[in-house]
PDB file of N, CA and C in Angstrom:
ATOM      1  N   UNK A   1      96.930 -18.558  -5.154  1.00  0.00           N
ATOM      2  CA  UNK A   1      97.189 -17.558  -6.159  1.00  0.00           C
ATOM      3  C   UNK A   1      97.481 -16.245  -5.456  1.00  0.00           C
ATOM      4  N   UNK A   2      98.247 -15.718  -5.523  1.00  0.00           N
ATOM      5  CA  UNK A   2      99.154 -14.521  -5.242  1.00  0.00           C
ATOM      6  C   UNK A   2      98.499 -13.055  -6.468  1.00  0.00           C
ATOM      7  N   UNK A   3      97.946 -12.137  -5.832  1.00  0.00           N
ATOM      8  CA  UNK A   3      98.220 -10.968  -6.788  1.00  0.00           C
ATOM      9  C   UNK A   3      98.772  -9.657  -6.477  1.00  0.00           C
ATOM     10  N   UNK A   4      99.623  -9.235  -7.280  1.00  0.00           N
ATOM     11  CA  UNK A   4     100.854  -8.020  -6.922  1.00  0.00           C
ATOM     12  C   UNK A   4      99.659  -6.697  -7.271  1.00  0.00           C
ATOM     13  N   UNK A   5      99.831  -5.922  -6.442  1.00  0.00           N
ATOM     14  CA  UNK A   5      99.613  -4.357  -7.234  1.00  0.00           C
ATOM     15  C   UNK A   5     100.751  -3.165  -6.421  1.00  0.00           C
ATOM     16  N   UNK A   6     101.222  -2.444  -7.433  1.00  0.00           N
ATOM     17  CA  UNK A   6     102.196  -1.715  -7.841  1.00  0.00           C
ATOM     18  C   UNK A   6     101.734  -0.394  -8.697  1.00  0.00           C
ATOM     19  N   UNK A   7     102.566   0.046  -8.841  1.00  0.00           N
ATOM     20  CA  UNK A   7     102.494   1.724  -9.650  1.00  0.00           C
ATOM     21  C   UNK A   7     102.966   1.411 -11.652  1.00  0.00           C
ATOM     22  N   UNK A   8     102.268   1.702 -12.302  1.00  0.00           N
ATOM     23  CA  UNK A   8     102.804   1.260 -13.669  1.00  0.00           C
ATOM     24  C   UNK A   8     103.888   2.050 -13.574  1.00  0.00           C
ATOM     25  N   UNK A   9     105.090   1.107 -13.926  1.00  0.00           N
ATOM     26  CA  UNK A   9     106.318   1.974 -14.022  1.00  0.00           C
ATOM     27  C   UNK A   9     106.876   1.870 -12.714  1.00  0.00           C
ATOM     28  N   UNK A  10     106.845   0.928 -12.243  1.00  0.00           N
ATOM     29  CA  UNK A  10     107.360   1.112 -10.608  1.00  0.00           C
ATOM     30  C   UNK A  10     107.280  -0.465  -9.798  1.00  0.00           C
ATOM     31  N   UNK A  11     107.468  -0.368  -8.526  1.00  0.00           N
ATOM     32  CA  UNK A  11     107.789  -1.295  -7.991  1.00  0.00           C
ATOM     33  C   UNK A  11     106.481  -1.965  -7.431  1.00  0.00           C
ATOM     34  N   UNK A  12     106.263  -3.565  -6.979  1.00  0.00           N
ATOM     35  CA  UNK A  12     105.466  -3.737  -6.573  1.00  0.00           C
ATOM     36  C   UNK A  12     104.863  -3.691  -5.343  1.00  0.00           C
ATOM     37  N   UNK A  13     104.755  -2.906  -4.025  1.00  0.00           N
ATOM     38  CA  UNK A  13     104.836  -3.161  -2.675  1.00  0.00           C
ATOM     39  C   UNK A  13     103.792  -3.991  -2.380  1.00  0.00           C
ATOM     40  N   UNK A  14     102.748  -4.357  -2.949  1.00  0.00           N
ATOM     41  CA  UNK A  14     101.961  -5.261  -2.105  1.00  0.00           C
ATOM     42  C   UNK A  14     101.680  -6.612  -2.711  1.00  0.00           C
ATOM     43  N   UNK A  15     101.433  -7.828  -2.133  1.00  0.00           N
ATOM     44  CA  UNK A  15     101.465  -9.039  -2.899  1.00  0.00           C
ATOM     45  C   UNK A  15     100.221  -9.600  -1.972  1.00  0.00           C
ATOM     46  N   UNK A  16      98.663 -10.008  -2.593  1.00  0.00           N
ATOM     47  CA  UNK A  16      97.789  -9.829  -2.276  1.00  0.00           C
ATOM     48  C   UNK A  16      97.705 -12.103  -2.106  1.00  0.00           C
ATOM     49  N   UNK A  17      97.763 -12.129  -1.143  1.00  0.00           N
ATOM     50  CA  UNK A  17      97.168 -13.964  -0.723  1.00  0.00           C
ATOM     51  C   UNK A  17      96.034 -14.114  -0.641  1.00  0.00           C
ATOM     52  N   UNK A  18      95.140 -15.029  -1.308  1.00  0.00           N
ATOM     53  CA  UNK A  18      93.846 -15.466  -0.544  1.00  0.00           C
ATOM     54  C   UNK A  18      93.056 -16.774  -0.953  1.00  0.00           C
ATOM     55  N   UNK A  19      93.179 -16.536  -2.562  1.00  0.00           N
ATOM     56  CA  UNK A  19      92.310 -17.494  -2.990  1.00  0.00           C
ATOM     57  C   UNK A  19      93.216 -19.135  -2.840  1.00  0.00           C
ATOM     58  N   UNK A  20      92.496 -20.170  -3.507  1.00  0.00           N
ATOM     59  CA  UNK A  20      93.491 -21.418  -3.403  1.00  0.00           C
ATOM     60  C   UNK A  20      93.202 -21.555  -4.985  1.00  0.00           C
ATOM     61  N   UNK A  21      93.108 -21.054  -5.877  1.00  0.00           N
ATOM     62  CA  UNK A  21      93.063 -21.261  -7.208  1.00  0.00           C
ATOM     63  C   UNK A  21      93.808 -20.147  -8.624  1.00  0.00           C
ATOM     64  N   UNK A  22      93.491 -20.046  -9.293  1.00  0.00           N
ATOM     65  CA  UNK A  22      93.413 -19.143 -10.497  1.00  0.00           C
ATOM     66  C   UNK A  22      92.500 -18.301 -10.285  1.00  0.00           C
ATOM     67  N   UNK A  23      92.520 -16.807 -10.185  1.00  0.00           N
ATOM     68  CA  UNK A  23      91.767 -15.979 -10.086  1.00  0.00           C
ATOM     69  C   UNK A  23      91.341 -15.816 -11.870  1.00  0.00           C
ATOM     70  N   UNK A  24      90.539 -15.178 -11.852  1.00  0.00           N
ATOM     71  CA  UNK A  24      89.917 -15.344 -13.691  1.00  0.00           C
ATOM     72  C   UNK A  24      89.228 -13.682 -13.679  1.00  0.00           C
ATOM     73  N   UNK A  25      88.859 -13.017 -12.561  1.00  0.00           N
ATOM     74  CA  UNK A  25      88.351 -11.384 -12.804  1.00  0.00           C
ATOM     75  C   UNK A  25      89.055 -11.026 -11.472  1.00  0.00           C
ATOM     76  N   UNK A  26      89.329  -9.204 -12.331  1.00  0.00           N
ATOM     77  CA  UNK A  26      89.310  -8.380 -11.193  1.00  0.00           C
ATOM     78  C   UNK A  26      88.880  -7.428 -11.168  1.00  0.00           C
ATOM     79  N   UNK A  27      88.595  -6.352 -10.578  1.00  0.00           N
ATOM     80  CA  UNK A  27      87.674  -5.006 -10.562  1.00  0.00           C
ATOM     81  C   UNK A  27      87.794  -4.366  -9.790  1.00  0.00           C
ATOM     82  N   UNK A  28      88.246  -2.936  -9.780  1.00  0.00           N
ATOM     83  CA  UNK A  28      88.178  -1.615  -8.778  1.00  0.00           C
ATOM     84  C   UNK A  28      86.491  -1.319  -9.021  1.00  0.00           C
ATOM     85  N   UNK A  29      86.474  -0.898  -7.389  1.00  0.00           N
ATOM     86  CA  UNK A  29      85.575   0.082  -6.797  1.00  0.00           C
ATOM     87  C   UNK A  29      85.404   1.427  -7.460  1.00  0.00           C
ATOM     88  N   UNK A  30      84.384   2.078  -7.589  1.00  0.00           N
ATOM     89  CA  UNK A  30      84.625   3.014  -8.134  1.00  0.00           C
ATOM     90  C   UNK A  30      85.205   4.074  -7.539  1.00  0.00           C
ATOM     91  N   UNK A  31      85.408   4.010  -6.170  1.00  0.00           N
ATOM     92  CA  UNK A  31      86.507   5.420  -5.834  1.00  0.00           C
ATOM     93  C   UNK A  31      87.016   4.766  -5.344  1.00  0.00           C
ATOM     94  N   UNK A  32      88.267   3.714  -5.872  1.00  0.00           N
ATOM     95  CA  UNK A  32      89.435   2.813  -5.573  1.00  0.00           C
ATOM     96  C   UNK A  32      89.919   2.144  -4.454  1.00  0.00           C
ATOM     97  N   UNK A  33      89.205   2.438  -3.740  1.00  0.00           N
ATOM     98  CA  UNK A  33      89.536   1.365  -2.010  1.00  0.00           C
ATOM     99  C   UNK A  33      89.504   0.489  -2.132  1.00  0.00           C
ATOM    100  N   UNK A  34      88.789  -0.306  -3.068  1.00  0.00           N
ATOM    101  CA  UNK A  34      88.492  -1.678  -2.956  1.00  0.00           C
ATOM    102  C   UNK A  34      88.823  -2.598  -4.308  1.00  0.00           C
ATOM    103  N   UNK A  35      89.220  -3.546  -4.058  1.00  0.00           N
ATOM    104  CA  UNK A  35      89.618  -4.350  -5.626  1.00  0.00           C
ATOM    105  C   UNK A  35      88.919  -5.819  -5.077  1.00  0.00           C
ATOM    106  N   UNK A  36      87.774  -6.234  -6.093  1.00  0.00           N
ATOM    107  CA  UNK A  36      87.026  -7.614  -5.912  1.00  0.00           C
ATOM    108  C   UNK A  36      87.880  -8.523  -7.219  1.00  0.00           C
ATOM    109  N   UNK A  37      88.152  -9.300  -6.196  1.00  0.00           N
ATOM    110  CA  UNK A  37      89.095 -10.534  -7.364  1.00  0.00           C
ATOM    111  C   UNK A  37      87.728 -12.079  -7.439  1.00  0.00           C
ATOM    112  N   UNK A  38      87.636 -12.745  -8.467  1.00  0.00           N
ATOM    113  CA  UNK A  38      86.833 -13.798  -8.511  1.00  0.00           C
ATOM    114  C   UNK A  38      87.825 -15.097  -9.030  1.00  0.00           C
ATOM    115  N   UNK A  39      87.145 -15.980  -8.652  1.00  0.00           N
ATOM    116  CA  UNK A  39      88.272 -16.961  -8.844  1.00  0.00           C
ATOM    117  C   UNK A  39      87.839 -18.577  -9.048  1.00  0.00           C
ATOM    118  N   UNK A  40      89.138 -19.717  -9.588  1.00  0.00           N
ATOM    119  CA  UNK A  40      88.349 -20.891  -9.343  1.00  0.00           C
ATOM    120  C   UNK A  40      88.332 -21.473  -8.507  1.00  0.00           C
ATOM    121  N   UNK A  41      88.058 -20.731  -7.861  1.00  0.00           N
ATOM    122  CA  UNK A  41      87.629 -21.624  -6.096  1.00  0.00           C
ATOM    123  C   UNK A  41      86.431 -21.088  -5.340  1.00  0.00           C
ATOM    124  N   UNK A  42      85.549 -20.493  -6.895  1.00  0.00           N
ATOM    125  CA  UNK A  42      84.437 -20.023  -6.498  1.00  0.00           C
ATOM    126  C   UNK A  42      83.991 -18.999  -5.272  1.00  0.00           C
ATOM    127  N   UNK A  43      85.242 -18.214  -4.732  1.00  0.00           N
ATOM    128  CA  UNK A  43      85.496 -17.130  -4.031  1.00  0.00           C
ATOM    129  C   UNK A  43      85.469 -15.892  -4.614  1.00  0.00           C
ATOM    130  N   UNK A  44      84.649 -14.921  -4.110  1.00  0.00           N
ATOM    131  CA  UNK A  44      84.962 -13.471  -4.501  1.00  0.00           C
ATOM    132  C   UNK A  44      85.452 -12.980  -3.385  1.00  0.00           C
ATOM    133  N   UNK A  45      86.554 -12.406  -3.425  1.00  0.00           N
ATOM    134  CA  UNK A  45      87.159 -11.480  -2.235  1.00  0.00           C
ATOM    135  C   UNK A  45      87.457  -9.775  -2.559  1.00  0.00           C
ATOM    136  N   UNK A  46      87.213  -9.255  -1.500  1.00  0.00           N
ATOM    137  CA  UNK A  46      87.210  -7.725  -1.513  1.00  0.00           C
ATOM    138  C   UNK A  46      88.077  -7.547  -0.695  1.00  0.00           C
ATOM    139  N   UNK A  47      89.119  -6.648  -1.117  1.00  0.00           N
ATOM    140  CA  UNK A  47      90.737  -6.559  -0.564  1.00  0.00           C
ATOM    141  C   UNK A  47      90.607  -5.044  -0.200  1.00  0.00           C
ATOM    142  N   UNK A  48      90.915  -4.463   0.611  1.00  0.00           N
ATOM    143  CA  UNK A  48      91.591  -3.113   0.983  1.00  0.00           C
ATOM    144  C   UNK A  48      92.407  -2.794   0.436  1.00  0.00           C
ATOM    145  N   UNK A  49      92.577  -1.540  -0.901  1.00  0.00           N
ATOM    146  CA  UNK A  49      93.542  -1.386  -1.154  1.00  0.00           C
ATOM    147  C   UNK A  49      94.800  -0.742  -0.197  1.00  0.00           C
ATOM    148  N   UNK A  50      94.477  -0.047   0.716  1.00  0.00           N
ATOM    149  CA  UNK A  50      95.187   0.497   1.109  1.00  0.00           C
ATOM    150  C   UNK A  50      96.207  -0.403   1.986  1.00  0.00           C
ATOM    151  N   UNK A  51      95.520  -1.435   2.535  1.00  0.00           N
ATOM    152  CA  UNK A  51      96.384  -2.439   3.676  1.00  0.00           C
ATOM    153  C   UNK A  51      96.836  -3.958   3.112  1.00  0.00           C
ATOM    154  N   UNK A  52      95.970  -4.279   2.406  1.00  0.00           N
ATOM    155  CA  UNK A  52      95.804  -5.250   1.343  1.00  0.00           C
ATOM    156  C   UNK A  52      95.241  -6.418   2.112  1.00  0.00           C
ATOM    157  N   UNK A  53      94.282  -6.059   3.067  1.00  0.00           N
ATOM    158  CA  UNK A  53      93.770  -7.415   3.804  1.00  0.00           C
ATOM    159  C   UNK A  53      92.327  -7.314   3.039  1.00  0.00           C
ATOM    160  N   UNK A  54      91.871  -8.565   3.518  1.00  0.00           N
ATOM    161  CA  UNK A  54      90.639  -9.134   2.296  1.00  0.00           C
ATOM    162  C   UNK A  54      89.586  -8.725   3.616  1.00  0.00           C
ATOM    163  N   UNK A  55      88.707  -7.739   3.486  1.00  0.00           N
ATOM    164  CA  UNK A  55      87.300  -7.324   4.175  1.00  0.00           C
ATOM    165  C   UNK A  55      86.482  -7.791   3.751  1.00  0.00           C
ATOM    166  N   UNK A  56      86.094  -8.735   2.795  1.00  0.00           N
ATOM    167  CA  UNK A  56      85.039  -9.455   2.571  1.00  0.00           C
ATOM    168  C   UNK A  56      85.246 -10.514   1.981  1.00  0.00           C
ATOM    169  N   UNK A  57      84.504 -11.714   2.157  1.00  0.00           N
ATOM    170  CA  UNK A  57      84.133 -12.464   1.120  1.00  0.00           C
ATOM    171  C   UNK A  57      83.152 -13.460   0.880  1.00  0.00           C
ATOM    172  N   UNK A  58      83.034 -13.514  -0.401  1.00  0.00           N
ATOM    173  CA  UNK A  58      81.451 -14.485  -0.322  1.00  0.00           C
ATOM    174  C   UNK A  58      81.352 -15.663  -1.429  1.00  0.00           C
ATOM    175  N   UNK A  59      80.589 -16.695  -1.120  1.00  0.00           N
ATOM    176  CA  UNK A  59      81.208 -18.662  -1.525  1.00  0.00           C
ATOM    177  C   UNK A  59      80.554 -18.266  -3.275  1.00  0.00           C
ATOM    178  N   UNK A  60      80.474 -17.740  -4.285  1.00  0.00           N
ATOM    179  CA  UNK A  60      79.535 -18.256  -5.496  1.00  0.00           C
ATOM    180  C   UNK A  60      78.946 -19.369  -5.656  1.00  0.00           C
ATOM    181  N   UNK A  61      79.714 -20.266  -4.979  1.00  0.00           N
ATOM    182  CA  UNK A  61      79.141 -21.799  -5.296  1.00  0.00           C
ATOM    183  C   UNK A  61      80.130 -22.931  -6.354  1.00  0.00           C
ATOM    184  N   UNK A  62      80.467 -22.304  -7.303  1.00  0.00           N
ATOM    185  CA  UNK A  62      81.015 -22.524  -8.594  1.00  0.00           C
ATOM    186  C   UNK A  62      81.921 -21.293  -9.208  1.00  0.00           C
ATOM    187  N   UNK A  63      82.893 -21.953 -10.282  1.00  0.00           N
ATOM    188  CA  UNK A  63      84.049 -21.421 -10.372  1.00  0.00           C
ATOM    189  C   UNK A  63      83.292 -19.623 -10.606  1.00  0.00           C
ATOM    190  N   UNK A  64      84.169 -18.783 -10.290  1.00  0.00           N
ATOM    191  CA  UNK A  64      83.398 -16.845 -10.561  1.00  0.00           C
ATOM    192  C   UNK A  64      84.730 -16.507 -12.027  1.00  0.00           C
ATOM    193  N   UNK A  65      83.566 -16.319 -13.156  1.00  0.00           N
ATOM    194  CA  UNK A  65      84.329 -15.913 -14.255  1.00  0.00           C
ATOM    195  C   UNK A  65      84.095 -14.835 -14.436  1.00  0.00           C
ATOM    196  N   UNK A  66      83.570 -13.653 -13.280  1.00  0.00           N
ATOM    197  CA  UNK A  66      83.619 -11.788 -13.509  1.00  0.00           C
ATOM    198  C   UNK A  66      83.056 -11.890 -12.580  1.00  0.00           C
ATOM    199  N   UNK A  67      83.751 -10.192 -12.172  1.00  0.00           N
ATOM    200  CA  UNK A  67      83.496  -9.558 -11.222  1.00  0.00           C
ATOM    201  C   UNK A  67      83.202  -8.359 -11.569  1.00  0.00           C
ATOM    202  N   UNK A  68      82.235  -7.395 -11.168  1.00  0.00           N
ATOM    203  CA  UNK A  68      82.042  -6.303 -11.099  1.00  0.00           C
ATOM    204  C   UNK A  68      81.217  -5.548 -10.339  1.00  0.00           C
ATOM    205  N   UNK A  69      81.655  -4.235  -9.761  1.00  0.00           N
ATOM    206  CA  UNK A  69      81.201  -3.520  -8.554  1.00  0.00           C
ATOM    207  C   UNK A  69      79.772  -2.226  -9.293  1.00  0.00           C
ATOM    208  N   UNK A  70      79.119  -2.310  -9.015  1.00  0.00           N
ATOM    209  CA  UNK A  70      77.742  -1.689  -8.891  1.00  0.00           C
ATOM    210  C   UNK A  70      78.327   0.445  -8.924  1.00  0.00           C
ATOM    211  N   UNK A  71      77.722   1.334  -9.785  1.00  0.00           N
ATOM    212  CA  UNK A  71      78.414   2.170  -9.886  1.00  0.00           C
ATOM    213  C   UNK A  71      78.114   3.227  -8.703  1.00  0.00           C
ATOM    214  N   UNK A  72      77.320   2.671  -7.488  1.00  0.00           N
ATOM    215  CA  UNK A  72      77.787   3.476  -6.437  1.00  0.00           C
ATOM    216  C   UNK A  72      78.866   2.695  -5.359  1.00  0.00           C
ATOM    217  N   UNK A  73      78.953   1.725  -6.273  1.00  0.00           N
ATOM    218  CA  UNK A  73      80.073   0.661  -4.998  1.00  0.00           C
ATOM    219  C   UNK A  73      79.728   0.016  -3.737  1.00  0.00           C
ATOM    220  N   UNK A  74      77.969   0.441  -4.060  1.00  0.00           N
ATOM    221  CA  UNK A  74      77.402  -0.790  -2.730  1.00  0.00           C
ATOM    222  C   UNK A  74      77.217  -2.112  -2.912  1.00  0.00           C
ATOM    223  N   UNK A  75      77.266  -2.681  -4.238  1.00  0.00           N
ATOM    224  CA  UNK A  75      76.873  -3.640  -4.742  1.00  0.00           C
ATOM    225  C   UNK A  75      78.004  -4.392  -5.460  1.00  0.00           C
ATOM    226  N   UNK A  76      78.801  -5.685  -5.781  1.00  0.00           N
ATOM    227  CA  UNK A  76      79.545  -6.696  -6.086  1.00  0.00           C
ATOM    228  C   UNK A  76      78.445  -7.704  -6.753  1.00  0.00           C
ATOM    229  N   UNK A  77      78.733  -7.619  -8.200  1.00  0.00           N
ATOM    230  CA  UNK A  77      78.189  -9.110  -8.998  1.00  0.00           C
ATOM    231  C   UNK A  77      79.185  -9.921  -9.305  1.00  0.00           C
ATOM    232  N   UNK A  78      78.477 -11.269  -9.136  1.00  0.00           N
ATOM    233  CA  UNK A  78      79.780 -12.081  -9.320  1.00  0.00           C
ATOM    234  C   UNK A  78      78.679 -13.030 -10.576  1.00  0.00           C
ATOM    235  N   UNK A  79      79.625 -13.573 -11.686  1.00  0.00           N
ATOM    236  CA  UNK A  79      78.965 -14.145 -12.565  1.00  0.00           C
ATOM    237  C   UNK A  79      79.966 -15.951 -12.434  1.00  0.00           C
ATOM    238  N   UNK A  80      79.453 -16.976 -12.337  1.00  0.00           N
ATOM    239  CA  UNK A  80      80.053 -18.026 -12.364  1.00  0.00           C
ATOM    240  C   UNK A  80      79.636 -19.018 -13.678  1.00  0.00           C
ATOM    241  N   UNK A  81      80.563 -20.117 -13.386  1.00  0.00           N
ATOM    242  CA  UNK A  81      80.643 -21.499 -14.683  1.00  0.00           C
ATOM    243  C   UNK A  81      79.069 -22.103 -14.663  1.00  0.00           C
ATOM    244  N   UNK A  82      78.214 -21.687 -13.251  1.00  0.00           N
ATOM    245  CA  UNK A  82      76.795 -21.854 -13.325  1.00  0.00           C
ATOM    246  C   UNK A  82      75.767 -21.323 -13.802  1.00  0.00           C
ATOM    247  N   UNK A  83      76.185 -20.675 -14.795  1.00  0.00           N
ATOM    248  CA  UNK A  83      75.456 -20.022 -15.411  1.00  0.00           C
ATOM    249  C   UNK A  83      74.309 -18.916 -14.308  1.00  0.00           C
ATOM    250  N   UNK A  84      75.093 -18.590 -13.006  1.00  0.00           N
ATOM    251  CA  UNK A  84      74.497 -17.551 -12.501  1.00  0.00           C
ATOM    252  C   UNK A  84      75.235 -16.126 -12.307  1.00  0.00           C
ATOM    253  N   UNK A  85      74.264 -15.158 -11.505  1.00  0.00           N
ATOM    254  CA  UNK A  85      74.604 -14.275 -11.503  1.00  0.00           C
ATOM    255  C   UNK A  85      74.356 -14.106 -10.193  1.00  0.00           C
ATOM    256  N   UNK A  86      75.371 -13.642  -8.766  1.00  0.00           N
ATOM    257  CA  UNK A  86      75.032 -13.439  -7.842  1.00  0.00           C
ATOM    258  C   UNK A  86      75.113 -11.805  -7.690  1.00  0.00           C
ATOM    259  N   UNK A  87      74.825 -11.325  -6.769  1.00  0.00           N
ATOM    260  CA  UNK A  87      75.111  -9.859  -6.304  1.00  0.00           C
ATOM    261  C   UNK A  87      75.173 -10.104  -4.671  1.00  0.00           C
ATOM    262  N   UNK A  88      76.033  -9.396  -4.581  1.00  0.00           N
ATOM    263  CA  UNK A  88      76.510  -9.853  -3.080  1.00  0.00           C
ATOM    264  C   UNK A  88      76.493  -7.496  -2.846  1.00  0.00           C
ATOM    265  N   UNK A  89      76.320  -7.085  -1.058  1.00  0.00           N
ATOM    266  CA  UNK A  89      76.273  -6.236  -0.834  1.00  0.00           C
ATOM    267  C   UNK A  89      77.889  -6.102  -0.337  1.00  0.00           C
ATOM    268  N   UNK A  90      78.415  -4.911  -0.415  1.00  0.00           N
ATOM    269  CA  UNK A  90      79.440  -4.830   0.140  1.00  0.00           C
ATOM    270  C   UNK A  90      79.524  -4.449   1.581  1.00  0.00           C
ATOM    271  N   UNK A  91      78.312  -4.127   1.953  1.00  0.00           N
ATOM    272  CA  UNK A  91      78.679  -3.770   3.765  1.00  0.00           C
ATOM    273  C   UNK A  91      78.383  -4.778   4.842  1.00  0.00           C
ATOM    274  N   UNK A  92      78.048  -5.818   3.799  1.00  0.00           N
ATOM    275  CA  UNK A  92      77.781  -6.833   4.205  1.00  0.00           C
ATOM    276  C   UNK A  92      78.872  -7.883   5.224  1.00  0.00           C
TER     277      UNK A  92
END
């Protein structure tokens, strides 16, 4: 699964590779460096916005149906089809 980010109204320059499935969440950081995508391949990945390489990532176990970053941005929850809830650190 491939994801583009671009300017609304504009072109796309970056086309983001990683997962091997359907991504199902995505989520900015709160001061935008970072975009956590979750997916069915039970991957959460944390992408650089600026370069678009993936600086993190961590297994859920099972498919990740949300993602969301903690509101000082140290923290990544990932919620999966297992009825769990992980929290993964980002400096991790």
């Amino acid at each position: 699964m491939r994801l583009r980010l671009g300017e609304i109204g504009g072109q796309f320059p970056s086309i983001l590779s990683g997962h091997n499935g359907s991504v199902s969440s995505l989520c900015f950081s709160p001061d935008g460096s970072l975009l956590a995508s979750g997916g069915y391949d039970s991957m959460v990945l944390l992408w650089n916005i600026g370069d678009g390489s993936v600086v993190h990532h961590f297994n859920h176990g099972d498919r990740v149906t949300a993602v969301a970053f903690s509101p000082d941005g140290a923290t990544v929850a990932s919620a999966g089809s297992d009825q769990t809830i992980k929290l993964w650190a980002v400096g991790s």
